[in-house]
PDB file of N, CA and C in Angstrom:
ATOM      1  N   UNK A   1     169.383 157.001  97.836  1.00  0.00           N
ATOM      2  CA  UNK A   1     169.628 155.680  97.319  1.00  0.00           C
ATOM      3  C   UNK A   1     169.401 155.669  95.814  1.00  0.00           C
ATOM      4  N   UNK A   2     170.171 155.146  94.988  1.00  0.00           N
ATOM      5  CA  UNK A   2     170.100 154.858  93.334  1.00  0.00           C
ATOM      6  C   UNK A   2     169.582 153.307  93.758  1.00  0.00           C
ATOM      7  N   UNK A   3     168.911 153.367  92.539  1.00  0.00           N
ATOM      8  CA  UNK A   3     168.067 152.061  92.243  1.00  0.00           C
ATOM      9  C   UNK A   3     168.302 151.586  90.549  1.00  0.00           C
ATOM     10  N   UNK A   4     168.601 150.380  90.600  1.00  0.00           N
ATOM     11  CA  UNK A   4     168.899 150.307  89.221  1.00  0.00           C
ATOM     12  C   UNK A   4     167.909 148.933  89.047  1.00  0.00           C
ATOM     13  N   UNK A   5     167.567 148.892  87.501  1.00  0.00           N
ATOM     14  CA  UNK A   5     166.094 147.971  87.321  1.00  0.00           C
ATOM     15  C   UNK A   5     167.054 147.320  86.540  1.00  0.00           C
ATOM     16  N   UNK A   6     166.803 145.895  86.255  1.00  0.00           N
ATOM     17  CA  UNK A   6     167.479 145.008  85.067  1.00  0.00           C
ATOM     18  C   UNK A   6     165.887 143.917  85.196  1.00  0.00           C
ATOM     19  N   UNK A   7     166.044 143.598  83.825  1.00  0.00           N
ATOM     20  CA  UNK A   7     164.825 142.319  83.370  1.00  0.00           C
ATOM     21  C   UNK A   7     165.008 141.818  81.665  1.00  0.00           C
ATOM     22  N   UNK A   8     164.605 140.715  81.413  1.00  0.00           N
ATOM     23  CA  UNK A   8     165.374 139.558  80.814  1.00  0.00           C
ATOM     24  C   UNK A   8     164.951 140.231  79.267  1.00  0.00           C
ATOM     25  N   UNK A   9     163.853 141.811  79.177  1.00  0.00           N
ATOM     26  CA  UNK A   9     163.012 141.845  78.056  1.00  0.00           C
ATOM     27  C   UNK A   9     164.402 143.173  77.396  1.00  0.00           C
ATOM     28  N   UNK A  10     165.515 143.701  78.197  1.00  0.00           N
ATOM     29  CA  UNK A  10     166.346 144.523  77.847  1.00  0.00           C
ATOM     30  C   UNK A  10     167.342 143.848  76.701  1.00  0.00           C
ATOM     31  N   UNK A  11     167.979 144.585  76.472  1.00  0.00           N
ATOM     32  CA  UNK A  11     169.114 144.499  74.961  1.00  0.00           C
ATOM     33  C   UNK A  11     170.427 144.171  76.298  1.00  0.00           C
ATOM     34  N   UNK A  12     171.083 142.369  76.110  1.00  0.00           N
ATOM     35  CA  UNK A  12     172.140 141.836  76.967  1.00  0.00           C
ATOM     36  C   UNK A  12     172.604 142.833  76.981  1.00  0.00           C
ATOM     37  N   UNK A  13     173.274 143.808  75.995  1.00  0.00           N
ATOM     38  CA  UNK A  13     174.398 145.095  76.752  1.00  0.00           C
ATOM     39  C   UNK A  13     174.131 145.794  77.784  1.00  0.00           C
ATOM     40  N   UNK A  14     172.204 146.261  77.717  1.00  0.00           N
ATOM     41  CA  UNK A  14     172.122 147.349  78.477  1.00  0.00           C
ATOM     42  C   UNK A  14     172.253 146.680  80.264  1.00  0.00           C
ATOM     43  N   UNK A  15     172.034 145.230  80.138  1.00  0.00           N
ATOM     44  CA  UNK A  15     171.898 144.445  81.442  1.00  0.00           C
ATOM     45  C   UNK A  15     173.318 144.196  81.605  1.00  0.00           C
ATOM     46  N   UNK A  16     174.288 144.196  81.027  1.00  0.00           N
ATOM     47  CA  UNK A  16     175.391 144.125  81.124  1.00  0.00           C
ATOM     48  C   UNK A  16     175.772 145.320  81.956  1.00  0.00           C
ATOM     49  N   UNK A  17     175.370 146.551  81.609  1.00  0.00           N
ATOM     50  CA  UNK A  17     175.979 147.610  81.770  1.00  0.00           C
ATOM     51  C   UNK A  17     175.753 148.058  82.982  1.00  0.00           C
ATOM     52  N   UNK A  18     174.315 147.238  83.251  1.00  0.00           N
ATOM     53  CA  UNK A  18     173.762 147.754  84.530  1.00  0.00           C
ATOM     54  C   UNK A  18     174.162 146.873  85.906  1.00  0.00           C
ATOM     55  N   UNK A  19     174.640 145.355  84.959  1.00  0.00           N
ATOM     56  CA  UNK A  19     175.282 144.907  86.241  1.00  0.00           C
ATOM     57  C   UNK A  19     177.171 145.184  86.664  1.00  0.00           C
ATOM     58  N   UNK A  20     177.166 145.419  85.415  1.00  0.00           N
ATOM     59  CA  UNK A  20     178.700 146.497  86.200  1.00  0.00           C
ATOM     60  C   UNK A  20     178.971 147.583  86.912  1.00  0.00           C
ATOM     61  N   UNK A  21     177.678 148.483  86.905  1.00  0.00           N
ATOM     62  CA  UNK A  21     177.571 149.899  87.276  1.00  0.00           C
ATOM     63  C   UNK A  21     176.897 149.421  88.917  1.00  0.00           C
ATOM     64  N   UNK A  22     176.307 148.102  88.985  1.00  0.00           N
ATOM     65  CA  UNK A  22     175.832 147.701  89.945  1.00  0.00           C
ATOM     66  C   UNK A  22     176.948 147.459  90.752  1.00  0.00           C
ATOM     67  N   UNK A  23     177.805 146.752  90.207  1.00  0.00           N
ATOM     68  CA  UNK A  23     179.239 145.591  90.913  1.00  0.00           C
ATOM     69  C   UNK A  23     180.001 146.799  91.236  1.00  0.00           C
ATOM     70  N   UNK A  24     180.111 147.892  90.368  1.00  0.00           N
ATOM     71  CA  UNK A  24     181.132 149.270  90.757  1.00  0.00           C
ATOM     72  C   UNK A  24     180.586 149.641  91.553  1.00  0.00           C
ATOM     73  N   UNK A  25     179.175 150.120  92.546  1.00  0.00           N
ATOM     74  CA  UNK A  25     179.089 150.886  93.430  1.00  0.00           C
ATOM     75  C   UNK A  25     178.078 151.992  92.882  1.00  0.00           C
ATOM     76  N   UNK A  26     177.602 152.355  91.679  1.00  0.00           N
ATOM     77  CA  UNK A  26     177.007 153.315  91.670  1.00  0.00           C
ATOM     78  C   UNK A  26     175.497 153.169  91.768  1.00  0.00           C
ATOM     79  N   UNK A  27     175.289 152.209  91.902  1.00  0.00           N
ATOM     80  CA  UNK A  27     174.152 152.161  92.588  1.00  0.00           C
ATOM     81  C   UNK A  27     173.570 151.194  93.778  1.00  0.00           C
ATOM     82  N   UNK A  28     172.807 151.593  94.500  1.00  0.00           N
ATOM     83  CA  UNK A  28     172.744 150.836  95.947  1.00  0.00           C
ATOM     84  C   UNK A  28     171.444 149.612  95.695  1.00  0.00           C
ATOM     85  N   UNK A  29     170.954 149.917  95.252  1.00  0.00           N
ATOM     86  CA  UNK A  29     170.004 148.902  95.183  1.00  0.00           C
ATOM     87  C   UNK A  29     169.823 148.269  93.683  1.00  0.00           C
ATOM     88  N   UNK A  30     169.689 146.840  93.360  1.00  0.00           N
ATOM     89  CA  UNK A  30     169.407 146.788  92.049  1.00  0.00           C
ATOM     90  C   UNK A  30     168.261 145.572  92.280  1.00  0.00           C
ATOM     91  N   UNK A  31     167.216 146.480  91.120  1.00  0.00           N
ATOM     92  CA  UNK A  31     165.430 145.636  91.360  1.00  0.00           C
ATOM     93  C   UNK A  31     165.474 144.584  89.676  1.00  0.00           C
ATOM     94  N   UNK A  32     165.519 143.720  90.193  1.00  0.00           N
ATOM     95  CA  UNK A  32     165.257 142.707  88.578  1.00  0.00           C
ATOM     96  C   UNK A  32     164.499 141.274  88.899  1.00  0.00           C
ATOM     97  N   UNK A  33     164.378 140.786  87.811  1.00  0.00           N
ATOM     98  CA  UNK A  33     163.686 139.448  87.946  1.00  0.00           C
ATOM     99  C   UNK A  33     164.895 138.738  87.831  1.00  0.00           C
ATOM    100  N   UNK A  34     164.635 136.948  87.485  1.00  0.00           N
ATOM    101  CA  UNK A  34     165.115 136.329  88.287  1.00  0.00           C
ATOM    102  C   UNK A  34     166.494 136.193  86.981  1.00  0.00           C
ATOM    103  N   UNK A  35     167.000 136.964  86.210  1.00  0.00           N
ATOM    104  CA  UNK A  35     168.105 136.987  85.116  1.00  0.00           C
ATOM    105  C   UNK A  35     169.333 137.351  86.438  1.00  0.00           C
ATOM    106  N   UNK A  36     169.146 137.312  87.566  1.00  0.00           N
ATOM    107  CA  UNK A  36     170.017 137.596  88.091  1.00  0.00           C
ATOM    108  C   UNK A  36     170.364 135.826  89.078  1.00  0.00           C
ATOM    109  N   UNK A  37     169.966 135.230  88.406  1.00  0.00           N
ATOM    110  CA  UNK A  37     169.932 133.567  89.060  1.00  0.00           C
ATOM    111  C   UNK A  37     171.224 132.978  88.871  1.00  0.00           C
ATOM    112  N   UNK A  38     172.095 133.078  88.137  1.00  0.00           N
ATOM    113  CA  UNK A  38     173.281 132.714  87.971  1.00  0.00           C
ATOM    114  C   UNK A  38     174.379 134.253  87.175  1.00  0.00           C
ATOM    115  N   UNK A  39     175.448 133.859  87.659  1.00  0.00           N
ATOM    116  CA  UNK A  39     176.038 134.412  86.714  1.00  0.00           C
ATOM    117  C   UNK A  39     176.860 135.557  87.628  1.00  0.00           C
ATOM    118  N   UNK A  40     176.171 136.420  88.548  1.00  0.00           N
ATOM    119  CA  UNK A  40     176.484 137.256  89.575  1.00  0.00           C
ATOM    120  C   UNK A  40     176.945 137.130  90.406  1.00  0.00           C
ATOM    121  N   UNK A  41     177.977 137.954  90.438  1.00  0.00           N
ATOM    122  CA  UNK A  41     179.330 137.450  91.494  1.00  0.00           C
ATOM    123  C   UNK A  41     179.442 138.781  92.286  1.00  0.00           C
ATOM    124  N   UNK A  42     178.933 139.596  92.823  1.00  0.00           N
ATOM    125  CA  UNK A  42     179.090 141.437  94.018  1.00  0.00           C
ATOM    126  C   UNK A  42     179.121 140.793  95.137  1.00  0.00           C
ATOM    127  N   UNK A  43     180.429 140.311  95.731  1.00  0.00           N
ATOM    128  CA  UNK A  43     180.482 140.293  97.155  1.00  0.00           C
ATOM    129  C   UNK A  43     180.287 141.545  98.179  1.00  0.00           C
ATOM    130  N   UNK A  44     179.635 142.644  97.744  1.00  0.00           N
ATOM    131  CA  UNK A  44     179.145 143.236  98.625  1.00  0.00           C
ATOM    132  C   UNK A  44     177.707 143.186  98.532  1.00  0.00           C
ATOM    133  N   UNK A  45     177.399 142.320  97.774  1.00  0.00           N
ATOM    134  CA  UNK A  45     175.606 142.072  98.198  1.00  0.00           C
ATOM    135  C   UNK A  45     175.036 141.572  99.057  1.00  0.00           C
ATOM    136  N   UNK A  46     174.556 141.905  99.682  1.00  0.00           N
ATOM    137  CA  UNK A  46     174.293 141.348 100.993  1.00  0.00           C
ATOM    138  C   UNK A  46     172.720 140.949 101.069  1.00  0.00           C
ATOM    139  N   UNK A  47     171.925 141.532 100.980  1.00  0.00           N
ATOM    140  CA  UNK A  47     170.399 141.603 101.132  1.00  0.00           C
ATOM    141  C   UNK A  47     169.974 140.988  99.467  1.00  0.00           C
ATOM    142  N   UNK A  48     168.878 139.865  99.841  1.00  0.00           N
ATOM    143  CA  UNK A  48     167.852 139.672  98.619  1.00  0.00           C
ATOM    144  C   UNK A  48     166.650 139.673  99.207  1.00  0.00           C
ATOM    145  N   UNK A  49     165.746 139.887  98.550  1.00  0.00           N
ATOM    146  CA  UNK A  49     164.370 140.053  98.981  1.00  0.00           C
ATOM    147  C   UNK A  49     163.758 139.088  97.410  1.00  0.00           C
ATOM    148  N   UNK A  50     162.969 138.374  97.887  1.00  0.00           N
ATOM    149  CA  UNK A  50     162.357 137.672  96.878  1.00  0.00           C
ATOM    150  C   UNK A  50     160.877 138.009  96.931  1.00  0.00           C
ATOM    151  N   UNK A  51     159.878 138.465  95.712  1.00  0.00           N
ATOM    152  CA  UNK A  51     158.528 138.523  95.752  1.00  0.00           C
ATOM    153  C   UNK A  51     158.143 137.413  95.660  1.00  0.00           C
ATOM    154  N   UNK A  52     157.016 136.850  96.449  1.00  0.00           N
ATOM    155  CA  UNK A  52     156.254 135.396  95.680  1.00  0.00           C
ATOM    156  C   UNK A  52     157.223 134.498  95.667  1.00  0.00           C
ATOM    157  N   UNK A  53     158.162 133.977  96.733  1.00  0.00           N
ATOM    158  CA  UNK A  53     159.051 133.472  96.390  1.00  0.00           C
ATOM    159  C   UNK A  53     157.934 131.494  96.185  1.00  0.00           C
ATOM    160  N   UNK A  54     156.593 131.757  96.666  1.00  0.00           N
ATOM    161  CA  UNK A  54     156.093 130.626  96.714  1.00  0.00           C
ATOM    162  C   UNK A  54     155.375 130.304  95.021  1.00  0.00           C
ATOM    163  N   UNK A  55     156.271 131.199  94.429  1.00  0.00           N
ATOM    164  CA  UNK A  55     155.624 131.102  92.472  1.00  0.00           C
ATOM    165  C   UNK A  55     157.383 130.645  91.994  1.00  0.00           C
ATOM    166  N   UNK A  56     158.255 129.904  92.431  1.00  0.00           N
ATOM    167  CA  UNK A  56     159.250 129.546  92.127  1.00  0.00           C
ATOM    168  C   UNK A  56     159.726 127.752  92.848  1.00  0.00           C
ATOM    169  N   UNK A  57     160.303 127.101  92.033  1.00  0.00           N
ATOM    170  CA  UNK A  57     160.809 125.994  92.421  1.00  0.00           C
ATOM    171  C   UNK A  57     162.016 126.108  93.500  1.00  0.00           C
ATOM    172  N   UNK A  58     161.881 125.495  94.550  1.00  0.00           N
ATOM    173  CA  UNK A  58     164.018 125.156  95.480  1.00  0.00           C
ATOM    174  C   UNK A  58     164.817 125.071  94.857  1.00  0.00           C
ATOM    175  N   UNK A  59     164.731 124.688  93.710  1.00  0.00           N
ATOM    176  CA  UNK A  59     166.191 125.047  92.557  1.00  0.00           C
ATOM    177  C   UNK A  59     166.636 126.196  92.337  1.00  0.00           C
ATOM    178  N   UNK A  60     165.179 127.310  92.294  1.00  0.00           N
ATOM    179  CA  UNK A  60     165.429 128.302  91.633  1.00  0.00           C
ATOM    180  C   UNK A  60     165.625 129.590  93.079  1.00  0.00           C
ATOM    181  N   UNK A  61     165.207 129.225  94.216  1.00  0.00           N
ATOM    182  CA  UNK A  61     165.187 129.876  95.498  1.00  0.00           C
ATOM    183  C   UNK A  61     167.147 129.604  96.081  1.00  0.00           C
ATOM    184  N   UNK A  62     167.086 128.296  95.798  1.00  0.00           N
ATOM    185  CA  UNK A  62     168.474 128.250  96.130  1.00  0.00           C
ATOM    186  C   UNK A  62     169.516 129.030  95.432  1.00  0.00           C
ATOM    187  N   UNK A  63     169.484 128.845  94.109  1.00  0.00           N
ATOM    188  CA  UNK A  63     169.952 129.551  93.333  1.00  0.00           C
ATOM    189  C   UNK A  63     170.050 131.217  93.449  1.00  0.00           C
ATOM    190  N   UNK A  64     168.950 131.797  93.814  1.00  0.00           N
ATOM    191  CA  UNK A  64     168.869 133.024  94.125  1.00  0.00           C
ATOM    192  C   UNK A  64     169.825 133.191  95.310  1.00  0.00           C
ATOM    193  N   UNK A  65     169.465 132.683  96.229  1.00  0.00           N
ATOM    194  CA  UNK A  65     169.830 132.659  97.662  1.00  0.00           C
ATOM    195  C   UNK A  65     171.121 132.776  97.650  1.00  0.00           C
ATOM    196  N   UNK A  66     172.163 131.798  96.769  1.00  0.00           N
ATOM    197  CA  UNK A  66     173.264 131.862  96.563  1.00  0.00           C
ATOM    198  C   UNK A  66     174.035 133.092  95.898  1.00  0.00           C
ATOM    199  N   UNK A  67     173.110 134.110  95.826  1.00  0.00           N
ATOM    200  CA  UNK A  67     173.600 135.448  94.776  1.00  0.00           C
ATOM    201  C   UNK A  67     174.067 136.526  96.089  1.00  0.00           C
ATOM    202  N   UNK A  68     174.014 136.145  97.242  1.00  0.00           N
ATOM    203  CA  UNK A  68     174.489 136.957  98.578  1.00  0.00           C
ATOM    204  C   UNK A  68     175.580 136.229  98.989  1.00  0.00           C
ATOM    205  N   UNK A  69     175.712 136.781 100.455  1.00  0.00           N
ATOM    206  CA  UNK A  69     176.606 136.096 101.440  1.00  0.00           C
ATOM    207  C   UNK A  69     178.160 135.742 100.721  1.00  0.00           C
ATOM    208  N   UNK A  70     178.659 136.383  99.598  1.00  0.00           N
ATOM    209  CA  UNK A  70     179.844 136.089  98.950  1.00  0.00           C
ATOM    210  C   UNK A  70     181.223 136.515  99.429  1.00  0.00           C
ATOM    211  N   UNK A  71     180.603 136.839 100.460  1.00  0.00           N
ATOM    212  CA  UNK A  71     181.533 137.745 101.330  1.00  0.00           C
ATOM    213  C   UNK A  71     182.010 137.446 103.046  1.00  0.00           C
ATOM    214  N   UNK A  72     182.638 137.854 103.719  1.00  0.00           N
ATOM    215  CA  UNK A  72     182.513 138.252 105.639  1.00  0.00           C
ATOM    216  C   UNK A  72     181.438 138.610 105.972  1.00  0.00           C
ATOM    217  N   UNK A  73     180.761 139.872 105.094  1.00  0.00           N
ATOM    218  CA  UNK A  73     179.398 140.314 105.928  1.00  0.00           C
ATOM    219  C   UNK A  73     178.326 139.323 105.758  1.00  0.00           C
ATOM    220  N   UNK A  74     177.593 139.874 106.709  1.00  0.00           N
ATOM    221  CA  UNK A  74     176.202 138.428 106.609  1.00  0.00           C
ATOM    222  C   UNK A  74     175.619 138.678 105.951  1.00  0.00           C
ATOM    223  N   UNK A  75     175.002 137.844 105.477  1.00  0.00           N
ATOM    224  CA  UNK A  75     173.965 137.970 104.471  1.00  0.00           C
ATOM    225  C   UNK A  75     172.664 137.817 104.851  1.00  0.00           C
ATOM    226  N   UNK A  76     171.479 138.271 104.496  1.00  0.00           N
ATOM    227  CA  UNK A  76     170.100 137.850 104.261  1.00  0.00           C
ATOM    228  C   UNK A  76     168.848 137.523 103.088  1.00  0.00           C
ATOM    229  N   UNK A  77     168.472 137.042 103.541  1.00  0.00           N
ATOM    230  CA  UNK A  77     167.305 136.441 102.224  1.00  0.00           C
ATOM    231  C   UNK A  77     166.010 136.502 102.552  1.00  0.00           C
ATOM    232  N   UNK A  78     165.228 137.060 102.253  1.00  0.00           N
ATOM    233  CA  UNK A  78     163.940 137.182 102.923  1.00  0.00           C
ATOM    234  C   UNK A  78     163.074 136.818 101.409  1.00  0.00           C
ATOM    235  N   UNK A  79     162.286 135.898 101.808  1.00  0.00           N
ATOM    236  CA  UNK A  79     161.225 135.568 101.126  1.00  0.00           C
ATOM    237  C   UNK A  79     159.703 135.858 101.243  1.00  0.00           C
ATOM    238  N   UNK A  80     159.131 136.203 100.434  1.00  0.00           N
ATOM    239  CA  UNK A  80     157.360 136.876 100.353  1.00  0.00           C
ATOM    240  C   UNK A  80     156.932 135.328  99.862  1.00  0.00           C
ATOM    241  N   UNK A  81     155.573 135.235 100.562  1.00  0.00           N
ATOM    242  CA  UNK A  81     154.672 134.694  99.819  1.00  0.00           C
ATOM    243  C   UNK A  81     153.228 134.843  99.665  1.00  0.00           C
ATOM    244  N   UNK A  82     152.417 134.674  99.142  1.00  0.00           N
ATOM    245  CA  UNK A  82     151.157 134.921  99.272  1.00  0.00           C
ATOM    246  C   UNK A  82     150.408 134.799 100.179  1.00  0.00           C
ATOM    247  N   UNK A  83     149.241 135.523 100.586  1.00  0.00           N
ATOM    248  CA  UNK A  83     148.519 135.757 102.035  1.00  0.00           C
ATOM    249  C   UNK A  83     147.837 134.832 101.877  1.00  0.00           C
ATOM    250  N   UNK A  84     146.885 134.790 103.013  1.00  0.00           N
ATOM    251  CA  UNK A  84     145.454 133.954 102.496  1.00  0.00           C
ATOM    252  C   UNK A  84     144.955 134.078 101.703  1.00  0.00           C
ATOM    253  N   UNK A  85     144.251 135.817 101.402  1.00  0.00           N
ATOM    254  CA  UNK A  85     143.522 136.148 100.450  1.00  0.00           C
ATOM    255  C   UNK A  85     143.888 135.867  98.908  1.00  0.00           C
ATOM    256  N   UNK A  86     145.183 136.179  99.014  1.00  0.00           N
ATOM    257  CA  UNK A  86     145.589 135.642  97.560  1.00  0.00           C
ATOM    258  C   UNK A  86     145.353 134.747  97.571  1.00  0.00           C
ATOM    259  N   UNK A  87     145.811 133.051  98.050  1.00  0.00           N
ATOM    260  CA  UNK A  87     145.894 132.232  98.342  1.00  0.00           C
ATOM    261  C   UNK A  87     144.270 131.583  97.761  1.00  0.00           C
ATOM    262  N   UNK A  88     143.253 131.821  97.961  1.00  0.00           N
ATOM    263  CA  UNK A  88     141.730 132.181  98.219  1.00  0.00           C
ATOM    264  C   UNK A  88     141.898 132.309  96.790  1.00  0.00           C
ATOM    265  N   UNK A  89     141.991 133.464  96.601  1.00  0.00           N
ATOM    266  CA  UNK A  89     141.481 133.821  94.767  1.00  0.00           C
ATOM    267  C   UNK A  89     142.461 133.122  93.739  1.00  0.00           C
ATOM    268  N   UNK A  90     143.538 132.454  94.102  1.00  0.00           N
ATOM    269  CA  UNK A  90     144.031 131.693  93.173  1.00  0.00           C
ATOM    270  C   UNK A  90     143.518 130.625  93.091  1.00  0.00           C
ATOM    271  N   UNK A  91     143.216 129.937  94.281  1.00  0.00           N
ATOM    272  CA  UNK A  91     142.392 128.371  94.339  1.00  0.00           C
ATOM    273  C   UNK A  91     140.750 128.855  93.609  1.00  0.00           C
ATOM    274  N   UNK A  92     140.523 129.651  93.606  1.00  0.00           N
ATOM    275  CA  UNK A  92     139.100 129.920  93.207  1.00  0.00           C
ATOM    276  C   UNK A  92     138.990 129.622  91.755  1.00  0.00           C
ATOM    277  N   UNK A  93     139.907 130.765  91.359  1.00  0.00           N
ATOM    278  CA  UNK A  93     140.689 130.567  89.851  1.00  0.00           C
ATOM    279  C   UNK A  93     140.854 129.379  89.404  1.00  0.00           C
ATOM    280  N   UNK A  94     141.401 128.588  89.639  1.00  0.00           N
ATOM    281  CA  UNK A  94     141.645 127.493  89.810  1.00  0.00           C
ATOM    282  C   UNK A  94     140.185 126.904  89.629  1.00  0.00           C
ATOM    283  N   UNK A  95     140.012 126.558  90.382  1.00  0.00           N
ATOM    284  CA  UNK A  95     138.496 126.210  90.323  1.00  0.00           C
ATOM    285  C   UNK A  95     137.767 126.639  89.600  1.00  0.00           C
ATOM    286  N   UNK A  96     137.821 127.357  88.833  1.00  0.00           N
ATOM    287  CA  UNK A  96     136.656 127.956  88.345  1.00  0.00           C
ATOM    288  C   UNK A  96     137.310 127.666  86.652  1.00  0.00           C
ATOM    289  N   UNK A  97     138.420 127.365  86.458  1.00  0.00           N
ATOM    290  CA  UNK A  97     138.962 127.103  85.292  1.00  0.00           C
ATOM    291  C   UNK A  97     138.746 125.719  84.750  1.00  0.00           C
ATOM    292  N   UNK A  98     138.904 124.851  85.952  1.00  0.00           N
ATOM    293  CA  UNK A  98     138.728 123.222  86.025  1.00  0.00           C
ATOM    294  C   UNK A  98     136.786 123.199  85.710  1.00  0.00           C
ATOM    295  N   UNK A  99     136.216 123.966  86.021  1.00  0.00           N
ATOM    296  CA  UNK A  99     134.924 123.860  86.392  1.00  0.00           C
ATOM    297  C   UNK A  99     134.840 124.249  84.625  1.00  0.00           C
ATOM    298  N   UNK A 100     135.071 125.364  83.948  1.00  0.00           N
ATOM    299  CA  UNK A 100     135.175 125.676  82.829  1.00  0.00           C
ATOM    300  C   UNK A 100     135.828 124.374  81.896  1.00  0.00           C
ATOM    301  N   UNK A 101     136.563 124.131  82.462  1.00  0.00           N
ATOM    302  CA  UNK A 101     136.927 122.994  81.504  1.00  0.00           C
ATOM    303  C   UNK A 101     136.789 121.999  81.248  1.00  0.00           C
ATOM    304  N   UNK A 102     136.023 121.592  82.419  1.00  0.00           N
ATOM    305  CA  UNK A 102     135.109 120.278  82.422  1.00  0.00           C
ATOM    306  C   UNK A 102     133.265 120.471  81.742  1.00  0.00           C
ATOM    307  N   UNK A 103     132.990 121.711  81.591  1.00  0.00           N
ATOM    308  CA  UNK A 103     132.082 121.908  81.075  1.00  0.00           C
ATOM    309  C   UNK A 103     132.346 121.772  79.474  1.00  0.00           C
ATOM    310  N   UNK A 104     133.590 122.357  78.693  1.00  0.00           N
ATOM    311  CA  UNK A 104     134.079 122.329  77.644  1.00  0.00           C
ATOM    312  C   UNK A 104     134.074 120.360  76.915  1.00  0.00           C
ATOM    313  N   UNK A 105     134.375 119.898  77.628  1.00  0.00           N
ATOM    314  CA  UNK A 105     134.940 117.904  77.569  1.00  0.00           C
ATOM    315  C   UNK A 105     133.523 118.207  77.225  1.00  0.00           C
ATOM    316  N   UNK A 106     132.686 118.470  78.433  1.00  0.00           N
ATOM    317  CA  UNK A 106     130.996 117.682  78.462  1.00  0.00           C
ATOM    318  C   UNK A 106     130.511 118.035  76.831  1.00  0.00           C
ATOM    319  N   UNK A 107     130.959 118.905  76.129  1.00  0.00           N
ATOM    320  CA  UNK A 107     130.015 119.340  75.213  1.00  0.00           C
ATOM    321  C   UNK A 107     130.665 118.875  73.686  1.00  0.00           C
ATOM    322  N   UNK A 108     131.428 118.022  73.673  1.00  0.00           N
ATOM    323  CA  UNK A 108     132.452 117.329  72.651  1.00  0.00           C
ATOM    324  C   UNK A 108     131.219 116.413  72.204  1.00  0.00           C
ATOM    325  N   UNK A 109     131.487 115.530  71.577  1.00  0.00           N
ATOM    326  CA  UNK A 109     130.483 114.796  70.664  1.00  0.00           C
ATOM    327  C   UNK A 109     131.607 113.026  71.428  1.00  0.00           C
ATOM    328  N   UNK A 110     130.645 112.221  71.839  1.00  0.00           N
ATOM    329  CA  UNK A 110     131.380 111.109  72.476  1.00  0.00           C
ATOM    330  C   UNK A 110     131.823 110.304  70.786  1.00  0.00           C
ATOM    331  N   UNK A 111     131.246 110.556  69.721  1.00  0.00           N
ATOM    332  CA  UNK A 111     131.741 109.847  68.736  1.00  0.00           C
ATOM    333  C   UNK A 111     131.601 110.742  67.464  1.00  0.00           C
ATOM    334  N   UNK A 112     132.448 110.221  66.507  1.00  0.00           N
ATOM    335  CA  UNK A 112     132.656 110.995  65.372  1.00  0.00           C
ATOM    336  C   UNK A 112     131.971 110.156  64.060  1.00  0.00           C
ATOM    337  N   UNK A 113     130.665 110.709  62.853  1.00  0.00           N
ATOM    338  CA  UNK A 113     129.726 109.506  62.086  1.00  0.00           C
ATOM    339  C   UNK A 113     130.765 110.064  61.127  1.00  0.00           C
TER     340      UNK A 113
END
């Protein structure tokens, strides 16, 4: 299997180049972030796999979603999202930032002489 990488930090040609070489066939898999949200038209794409698809808006899931199925063959979409554990250490984070930042307010001066 060829694997081809595209992401939004490349020079437009070289992502250009890679989504034609993608659309021609020479490579079977192509791994990128989400610069592939509009614009992409390979009716032989069939499969998306989304990471974290729960770190993205329904605008932007639909949108993806719509980058398959352009075709007869079926399509699929499989979405990841975070476990518990992640889930756990982000709310913690979270918490622990709010907790930080409410300590920050407390130590302001309530008036200015």
């Amino acid at each position: 299997m060829k694997v081809a990488v595209a992401h939004g930090q490349m020079p437009p040609t070289v992502i250009e180049d890679i989504m034609s070489a993608f659309y021609d066939g020479k490579y079977d898999i192509l791994l990128s972030t989400t610069i592939i949200e509009s614009g992409l038209d390979i009716p032989t794409a069939n499969t998306l796999i989304v990471h974290r698809a729960d770190m993205f808006g329904l605008a932007q899931l639909y949108q993806l979603r719509g980058r398959v199925g352009r075709s007869k063959l079926r399509a699929y979409s499989l979405f990841t999202a975070a476990g518990a554990a992640e889930n756990h250490g982000a709310s913690r984070a979270a918490a622990e930032s709010a907790a930080v930042a409410g300590n920050a307010r407390r130590r302001l001066p309530t008036s200015v002489a």
